[in-house]
C-alpha atoms as a PDB file:
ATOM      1  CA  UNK A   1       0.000   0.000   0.000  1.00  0.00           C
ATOM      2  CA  UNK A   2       3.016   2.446   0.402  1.00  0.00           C
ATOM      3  CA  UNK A   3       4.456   1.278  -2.716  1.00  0.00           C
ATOM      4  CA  UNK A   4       0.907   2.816  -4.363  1.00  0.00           C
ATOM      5  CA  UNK A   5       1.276   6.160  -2.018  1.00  0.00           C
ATOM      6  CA  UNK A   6       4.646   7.035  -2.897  1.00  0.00           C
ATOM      7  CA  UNK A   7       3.898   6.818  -6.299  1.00  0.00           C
ATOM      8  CA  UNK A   8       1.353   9.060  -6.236  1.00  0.00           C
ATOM      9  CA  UNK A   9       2.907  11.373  -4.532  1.00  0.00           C
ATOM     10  CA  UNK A  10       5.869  11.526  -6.864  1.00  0.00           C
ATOM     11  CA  UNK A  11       3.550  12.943  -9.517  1.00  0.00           C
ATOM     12  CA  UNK A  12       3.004  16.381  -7.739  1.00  0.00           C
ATOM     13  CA  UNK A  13       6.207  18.318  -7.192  1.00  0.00           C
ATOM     14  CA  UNK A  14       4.981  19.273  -3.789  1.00  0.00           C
ATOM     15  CA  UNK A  15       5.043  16.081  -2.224  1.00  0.00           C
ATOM     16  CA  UNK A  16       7.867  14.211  -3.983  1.00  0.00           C
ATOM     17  CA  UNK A  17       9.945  14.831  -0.726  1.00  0.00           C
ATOM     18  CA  UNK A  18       7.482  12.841   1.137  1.00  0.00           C
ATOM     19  CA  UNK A  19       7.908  10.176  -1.506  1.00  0.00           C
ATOM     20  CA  UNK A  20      11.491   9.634  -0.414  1.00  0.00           C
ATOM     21  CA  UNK A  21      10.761   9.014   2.850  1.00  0.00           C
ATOM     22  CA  UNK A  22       7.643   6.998   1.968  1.00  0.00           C
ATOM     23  CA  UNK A  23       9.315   4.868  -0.813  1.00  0.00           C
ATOM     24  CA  UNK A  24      12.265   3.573   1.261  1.00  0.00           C
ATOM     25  CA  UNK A  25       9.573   2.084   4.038  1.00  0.00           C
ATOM     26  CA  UNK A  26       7.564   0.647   0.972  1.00  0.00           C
ATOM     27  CA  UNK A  27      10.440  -1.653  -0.020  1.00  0.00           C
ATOM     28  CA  UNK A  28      11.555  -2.674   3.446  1.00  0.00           C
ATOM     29  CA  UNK A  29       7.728  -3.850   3.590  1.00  0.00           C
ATOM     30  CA  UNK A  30       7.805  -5.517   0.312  1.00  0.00           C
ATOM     31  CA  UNK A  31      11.182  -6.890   1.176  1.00  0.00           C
ATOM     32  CA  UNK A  32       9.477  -8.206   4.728  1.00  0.00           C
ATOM     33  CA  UNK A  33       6.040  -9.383   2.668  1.00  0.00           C
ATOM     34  CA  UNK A  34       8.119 -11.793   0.321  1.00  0.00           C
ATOM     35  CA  UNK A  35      10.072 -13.388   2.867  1.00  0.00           C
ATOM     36  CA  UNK A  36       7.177 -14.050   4.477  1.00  0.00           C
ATOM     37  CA  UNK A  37       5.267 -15.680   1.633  1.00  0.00           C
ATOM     38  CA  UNK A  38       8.690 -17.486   0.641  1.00  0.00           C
ATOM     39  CA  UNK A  39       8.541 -18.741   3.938  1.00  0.00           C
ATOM     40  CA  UNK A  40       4.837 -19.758   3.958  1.00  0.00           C
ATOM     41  CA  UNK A  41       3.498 -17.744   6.599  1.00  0.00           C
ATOM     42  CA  UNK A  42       1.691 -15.282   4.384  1.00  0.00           C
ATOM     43  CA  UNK A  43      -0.027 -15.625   0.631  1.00  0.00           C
ATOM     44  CA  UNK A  44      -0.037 -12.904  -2.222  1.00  0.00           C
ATOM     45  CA  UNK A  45       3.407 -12.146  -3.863  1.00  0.00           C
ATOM     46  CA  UNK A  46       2.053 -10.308  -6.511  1.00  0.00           C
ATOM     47  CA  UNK A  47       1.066  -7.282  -4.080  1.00  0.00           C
ATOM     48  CA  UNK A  48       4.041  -7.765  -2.072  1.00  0.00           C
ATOM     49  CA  UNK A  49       6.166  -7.198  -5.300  1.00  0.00           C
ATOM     50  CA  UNK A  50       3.840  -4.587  -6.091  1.00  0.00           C
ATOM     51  CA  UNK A  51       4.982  -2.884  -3.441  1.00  0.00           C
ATOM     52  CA  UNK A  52       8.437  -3.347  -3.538  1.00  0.00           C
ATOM     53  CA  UNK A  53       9.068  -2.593  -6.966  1.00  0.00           C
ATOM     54  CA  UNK A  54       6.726   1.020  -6.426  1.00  0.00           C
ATOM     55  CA  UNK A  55       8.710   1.328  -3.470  1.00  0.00           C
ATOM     56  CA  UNK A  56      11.719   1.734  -5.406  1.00  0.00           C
ATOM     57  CA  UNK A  57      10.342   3.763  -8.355  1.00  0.00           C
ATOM     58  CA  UNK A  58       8.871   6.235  -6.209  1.00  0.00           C
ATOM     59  CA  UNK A  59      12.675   6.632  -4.171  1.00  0.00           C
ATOM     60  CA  UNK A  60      14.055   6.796  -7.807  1.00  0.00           C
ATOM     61  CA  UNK A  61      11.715   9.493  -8.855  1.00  0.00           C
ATOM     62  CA  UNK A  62      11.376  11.472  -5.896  1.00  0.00           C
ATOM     63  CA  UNK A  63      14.925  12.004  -4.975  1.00  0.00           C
ATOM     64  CA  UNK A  64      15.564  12.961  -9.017  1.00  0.00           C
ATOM     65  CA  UNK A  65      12.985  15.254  -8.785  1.00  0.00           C
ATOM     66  CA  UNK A  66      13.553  16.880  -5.246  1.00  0.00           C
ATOM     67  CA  UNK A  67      17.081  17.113  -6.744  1.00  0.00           C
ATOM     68  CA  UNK A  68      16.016  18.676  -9.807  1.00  0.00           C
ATOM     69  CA  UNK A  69      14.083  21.326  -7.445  1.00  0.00           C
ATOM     70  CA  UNK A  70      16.975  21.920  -5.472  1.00  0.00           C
ATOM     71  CA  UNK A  71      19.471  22.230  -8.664  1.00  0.00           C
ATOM     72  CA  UNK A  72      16.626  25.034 -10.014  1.00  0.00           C
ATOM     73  CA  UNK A  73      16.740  26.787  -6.635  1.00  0.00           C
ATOM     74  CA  UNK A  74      20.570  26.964  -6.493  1.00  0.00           C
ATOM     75  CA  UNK A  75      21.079  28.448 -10.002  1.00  0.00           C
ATOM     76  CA  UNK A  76      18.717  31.202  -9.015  1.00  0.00           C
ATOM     77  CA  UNK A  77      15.988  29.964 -11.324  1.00  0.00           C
ATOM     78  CA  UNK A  78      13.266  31.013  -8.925  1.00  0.00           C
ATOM     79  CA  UNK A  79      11.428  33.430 -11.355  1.00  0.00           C
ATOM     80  CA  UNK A  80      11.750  36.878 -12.691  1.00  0.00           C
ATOM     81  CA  UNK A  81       9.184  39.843 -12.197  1.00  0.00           C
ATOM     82  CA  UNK A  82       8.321  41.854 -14.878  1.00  0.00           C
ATOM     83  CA  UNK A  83       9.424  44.648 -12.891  1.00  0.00           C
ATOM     84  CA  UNK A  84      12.681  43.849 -12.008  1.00  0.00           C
ATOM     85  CA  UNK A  85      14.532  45.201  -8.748  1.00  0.00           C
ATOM     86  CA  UNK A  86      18.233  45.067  -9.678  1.00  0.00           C
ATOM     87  CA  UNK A  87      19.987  47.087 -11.840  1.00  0.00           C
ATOM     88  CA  UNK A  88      22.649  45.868 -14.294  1.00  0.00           C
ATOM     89  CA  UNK A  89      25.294  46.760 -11.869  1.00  0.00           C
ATOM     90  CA  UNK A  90      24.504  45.027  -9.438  1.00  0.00           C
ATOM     91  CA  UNK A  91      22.884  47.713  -7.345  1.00  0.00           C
ATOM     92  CA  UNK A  92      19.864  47.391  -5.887  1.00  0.00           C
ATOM     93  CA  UNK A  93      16.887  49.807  -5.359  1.00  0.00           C
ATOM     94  CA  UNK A  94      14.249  49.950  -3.154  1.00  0.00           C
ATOM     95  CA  UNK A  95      10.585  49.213  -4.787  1.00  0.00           C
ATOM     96  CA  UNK A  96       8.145  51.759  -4.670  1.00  0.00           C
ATOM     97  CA  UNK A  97       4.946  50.235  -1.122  1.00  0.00           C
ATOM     98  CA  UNK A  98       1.350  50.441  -2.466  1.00  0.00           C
ATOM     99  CA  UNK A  99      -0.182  53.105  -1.435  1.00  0.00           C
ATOM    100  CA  UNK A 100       3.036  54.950  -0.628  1.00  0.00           C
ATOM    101  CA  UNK A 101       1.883  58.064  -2.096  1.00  0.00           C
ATOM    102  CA  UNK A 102      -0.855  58.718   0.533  1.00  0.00           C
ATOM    103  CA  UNK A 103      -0.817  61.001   2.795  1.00  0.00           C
ATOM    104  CA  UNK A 104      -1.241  59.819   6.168  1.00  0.00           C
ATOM    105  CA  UNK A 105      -2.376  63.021   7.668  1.00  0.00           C
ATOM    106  CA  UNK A 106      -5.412  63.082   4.860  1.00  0.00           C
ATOM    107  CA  UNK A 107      -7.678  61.282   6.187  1.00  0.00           C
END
């Protein structure tokens, strides 16, 4: 059942971090499940493979894609403004506050 939550949480970029942690615990459960049913204590290998193998796609996919997001972040990829802050020389210059031009005594 992990194996099935961790992959759908890999498909939203919000939650892939989750997937890591969830995917890991997927395949120790999978790992646990077919031992079991090797041993004869428990029937169903199909889900317990299930498991294990979405257990290790969703750690795959969710650490690639929590290390894409961190990649994006540290190349300053975090999106430009149209009205953009920074001069070319590095300077910067304070943005205009909304509703700066009221006067406060005016009621």
């Amino acid at each position: 059942m992990l194996g099935v939550v961790g992959a759908f949480l890999v498909t939203t970029i919000y939650f892939a971090a989750l997937a890591v942690l969830v995917g890991p615990v997927a395949i120790g459960l999978g790992i646990s499940a077919r031992r079991r049913v090797k041993r004869g204590e428990a029937h169903g290998s199909g889900p317990a493979t299930a498991g294990l193998v979405l257990g290790i796609v969703s750690t795959v996919i969710g650490a690639v894609v929590v290390g894409l997001i961190v990649l994006v972040l540290a190349l300053g990829g975090g999106g430009e403004s149209g009205d953009d802050w920074r001069e070319d020389d590095g300077t910067f210059h304070a943005r205009p506050v909304a509703g700066a031009d009221r006067n406060p005594d005016r009621g």
